[in-house]
N, C-alpha and C. Protein backbone atom coordinates (compact mmCIF):
# COMPACT_ATOMS: atom_id res chain seq x y z
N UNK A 1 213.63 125.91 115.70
CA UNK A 1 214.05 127.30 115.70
C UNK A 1 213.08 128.11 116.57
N UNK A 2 213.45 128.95 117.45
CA UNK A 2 212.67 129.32 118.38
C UNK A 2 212.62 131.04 117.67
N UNK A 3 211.23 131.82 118.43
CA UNK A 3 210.15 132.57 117.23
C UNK A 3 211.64 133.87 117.08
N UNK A 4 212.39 133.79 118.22
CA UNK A 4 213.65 134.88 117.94
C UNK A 4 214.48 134.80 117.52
N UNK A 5 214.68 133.11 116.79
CA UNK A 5 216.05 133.25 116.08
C UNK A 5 215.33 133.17 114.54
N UNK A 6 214.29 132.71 114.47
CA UNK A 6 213.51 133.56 113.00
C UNK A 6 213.44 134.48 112.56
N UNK A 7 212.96 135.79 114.04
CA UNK A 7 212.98 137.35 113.46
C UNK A 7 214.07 137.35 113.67
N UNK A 8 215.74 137.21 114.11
CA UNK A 8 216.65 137.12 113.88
C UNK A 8 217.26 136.88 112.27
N UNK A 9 216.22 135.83 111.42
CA UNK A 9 216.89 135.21 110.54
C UNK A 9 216.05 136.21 109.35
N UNK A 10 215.20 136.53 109.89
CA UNK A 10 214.55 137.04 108.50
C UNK A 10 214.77 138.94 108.55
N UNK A 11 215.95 139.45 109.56
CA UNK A 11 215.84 140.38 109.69
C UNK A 11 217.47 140.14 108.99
N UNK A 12 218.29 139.53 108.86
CA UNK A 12 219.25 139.22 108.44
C UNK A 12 219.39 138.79 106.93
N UNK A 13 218.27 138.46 106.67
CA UNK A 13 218.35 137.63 105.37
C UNK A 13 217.62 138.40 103.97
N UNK A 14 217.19 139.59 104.57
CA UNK A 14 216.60 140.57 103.50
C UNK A 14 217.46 142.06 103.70
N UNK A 15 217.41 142.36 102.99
CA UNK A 15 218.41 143.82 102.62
C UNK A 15 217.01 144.95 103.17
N UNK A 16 216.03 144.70 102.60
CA UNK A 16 214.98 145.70 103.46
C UNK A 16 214.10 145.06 103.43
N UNK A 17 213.48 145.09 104.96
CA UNK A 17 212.22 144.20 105.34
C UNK A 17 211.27 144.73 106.16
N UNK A 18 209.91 144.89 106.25
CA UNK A 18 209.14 145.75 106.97
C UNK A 18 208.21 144.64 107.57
N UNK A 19 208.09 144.79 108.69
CA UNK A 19 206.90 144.28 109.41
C UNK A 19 205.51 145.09 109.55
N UNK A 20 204.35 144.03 109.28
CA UNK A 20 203.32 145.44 109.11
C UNK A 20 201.95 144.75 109.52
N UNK A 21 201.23 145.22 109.03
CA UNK A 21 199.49 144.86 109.49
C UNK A 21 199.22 144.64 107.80
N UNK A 22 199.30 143.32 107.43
CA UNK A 22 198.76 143.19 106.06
C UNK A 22 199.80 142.86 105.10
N UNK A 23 199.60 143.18 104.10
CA UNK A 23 200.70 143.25 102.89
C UNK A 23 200.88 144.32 102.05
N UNK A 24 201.88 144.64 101.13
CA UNK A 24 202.06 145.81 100.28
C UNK A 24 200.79 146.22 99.28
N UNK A 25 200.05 145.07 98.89
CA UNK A 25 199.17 145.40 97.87
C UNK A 25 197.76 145.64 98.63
N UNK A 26 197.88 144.97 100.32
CA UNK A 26 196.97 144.94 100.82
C UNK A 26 196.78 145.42 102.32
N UNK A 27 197.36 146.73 102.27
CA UNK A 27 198.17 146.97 103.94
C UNK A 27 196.33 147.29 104.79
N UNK A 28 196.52 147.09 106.03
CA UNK A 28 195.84 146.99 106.84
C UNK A 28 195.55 148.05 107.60
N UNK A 29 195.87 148.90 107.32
CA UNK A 29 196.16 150.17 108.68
C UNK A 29 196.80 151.32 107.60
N UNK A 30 196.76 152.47 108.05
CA UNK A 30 196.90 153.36 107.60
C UNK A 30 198.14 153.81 107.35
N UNK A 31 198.98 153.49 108.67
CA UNK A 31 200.22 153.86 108.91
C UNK A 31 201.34 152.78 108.30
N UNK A 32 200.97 151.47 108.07
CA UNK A 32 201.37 150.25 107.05
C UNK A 32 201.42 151.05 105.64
N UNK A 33 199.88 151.36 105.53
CA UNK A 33 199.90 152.00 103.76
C UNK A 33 201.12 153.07 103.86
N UNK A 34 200.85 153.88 104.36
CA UNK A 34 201.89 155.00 104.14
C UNK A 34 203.42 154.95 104.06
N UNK A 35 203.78 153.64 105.03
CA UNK A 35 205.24 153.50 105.15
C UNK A 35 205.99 152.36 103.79
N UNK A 36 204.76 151.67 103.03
CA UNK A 36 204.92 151.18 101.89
C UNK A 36 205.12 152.20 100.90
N UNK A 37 204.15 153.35 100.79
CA UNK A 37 204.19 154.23 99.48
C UNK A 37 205.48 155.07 99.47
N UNK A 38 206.38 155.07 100.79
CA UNK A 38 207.28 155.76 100.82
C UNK A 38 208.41 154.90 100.23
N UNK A 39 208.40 153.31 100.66
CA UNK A 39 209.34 152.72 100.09
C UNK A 39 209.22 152.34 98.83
N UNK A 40 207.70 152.04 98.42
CA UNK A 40 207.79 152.05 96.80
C UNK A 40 208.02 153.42 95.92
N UNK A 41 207.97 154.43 96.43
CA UNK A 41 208.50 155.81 95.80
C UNK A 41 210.12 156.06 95.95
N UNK A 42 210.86 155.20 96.61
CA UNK A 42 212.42 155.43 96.38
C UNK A 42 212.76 154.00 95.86
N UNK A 43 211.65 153.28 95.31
CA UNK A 43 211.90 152.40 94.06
C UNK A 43 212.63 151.13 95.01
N UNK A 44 212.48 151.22 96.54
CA UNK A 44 212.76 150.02 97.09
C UNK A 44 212.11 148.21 96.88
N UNK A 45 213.15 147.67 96.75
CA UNK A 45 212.57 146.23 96.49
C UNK A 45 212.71 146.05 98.11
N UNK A 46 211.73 145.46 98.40
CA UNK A 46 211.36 145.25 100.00
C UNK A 46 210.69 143.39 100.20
N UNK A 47 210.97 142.94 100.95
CA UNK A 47 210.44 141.77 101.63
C UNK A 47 208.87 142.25 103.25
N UNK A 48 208.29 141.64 102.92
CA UNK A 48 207.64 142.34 104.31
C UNK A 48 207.44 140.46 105.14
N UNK A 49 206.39 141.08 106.49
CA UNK A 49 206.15 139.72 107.32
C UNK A 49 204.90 140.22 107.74
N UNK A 50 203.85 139.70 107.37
CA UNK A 50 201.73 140.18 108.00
C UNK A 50 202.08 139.88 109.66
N UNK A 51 202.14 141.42 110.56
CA UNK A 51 202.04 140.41 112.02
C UNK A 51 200.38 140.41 112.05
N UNK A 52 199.84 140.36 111.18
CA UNK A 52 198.31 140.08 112.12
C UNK A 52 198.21 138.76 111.48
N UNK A 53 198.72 137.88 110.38
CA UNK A 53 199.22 136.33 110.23
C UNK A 53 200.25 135.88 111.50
N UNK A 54 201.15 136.07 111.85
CA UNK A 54 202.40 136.14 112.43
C UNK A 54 201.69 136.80 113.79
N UNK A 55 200.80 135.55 114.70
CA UNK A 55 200.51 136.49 116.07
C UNK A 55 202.41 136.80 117.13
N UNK A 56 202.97 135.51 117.26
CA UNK A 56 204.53 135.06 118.15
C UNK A 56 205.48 136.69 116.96
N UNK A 57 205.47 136.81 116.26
CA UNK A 57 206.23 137.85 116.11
C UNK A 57 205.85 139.04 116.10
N UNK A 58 204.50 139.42 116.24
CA UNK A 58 204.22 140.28 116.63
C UNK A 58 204.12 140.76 118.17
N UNK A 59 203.82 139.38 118.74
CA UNK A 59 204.01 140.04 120.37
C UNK A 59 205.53 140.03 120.83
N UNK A 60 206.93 139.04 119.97
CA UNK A 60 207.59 139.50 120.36
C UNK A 60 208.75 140.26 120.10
N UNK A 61 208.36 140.45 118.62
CA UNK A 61 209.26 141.84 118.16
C UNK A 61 209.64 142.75 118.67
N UNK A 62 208.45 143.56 119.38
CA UNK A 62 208.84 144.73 120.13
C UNK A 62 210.24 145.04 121.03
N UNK A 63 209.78 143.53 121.76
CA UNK A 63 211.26 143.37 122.71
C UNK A 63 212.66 143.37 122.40
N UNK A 64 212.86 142.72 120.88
CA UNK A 64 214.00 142.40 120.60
C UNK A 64 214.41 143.58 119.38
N UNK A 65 213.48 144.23 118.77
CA UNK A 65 213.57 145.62 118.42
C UNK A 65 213.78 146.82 119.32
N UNK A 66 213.28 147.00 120.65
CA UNK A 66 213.18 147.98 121.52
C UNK A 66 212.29 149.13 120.73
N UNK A 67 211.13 148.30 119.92
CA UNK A 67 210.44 149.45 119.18
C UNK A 67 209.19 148.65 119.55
N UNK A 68 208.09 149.59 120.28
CA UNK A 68 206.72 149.42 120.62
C UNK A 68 205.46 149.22 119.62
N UNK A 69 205.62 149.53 118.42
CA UNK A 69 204.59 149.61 117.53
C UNK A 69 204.81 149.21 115.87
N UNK A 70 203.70 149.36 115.07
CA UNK A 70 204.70 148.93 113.93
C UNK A 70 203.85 149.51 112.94
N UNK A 71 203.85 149.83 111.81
CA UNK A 71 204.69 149.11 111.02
C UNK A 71 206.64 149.34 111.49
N UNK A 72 207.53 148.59 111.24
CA UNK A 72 208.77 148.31 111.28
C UNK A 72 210.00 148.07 110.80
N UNK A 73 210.70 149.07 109.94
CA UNK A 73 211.01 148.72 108.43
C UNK A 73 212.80 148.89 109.28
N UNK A 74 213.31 147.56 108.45
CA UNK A 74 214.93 147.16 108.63
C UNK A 74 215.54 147.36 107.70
N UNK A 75 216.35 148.00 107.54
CA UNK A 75 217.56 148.18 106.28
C UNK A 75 219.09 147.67 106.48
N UNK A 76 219.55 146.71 106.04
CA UNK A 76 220.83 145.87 105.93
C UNK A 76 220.74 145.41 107.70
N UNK A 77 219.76 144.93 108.19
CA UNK A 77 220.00 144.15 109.36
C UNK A 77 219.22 145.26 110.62
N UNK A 78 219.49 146.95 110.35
CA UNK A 78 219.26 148.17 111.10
C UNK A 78 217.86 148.37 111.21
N UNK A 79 217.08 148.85 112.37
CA UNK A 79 215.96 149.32 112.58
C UNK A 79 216.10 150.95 112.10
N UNK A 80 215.11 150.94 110.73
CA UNK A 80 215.40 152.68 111.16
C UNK A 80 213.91 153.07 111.33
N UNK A 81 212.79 152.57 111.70
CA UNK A 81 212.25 152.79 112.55
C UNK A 81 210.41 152.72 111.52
N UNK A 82 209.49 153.96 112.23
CA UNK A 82 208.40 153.21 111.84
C UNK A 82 207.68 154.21 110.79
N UNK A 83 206.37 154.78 111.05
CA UNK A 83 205.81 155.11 109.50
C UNK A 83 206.34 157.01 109.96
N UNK A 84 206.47 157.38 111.34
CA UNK A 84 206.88 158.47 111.18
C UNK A 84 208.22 158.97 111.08
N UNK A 85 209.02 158.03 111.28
CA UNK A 85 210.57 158.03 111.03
C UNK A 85 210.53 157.90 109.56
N UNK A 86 210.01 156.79 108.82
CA UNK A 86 210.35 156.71 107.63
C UNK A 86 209.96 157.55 106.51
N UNK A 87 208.13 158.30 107.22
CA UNK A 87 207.89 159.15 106.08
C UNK A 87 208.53 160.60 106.20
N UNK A 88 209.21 160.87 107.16
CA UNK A 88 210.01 161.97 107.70
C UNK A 88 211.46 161.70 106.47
N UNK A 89 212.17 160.65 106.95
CA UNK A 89 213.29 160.23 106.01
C UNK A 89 212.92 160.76 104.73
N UNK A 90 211.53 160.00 104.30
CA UNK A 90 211.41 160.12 102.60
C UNK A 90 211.49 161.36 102.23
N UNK A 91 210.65 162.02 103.16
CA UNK A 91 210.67 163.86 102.92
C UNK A 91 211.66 164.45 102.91
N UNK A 92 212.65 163.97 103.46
CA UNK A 92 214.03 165.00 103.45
C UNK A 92 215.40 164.40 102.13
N UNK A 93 214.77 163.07 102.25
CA UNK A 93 215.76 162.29 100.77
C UNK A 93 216.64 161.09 101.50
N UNK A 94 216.60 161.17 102.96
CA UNK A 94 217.37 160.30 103.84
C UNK A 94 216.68 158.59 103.01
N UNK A 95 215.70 158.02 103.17
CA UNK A 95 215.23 157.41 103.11
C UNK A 95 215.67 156.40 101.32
N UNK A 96 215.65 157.56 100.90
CA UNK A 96 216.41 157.03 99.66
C UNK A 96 217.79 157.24 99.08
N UNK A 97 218.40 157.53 100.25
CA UNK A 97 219.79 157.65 100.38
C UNK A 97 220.09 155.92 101.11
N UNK A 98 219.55 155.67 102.02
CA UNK A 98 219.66 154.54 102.81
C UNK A 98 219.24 153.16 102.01
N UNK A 99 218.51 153.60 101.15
CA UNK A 99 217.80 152.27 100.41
C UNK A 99 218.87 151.98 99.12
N UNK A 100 219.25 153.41 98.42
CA UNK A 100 220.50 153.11 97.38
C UNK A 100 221.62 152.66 97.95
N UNK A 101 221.87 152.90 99.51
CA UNK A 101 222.94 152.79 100.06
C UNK A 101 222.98 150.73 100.11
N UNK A 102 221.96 150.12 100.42
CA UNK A 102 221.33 148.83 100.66
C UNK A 102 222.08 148.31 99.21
N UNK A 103 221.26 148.93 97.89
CA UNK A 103 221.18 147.98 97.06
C UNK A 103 222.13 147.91 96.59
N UNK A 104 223.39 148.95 96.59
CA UNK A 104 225.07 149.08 96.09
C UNK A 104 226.00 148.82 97.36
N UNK A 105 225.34 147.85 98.50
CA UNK A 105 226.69 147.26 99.24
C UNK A 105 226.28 145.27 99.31
């Protein structure tokens, strides 16, 4: 399986999945922490992927996302984007409109 039909498979195979620097209990970066506390505050069950474990998906995500930086959070297959898209979402209620929307289809 070549490293794009993996982020292919694992972007497909979780209902919400974030790519990040670290892990949820242990995020790496600032902008990782923040885009977790937003999804654990609309009570999202989330899958993530460490790109600083994961060097091949981190250099080539970007490309096949058309998104430059990360953290990187996917909802039902969709990029909706990174810690300022998402903590923007959370603030307005979008964010947990999209995540209830996930767990009831």
């Amino acid at each position: 399986m070549s490293i794009e039909e993996k982020i292919a498979s694992q972007i497909k195979d979780n209902e919400i999945l974030i790519y990040m620097k670290g892990s949820p209990y242990e995020p790496k970066c600032g902008f990782s922490a923040k885009t977790v506390q937003a999804l654990i505050e609309c009570g999202a069950e989330f899958s993530y992927v460490d790109i600083l474990e994961n060097q091949e998906i981190r250099q080539t995500l970007p490309s096949i996302s058309e998104w430059p930086t990360f953290p990187q959070v996917f909802v039902k297959g969709d990029l909706i984007g990174g810690c300022d898209i998402v903590t923007e979402m959370h603030e307005t209620g979008e964010l947990q409109a999209a995540i209830d929307k996930a767990a009831n289809s």
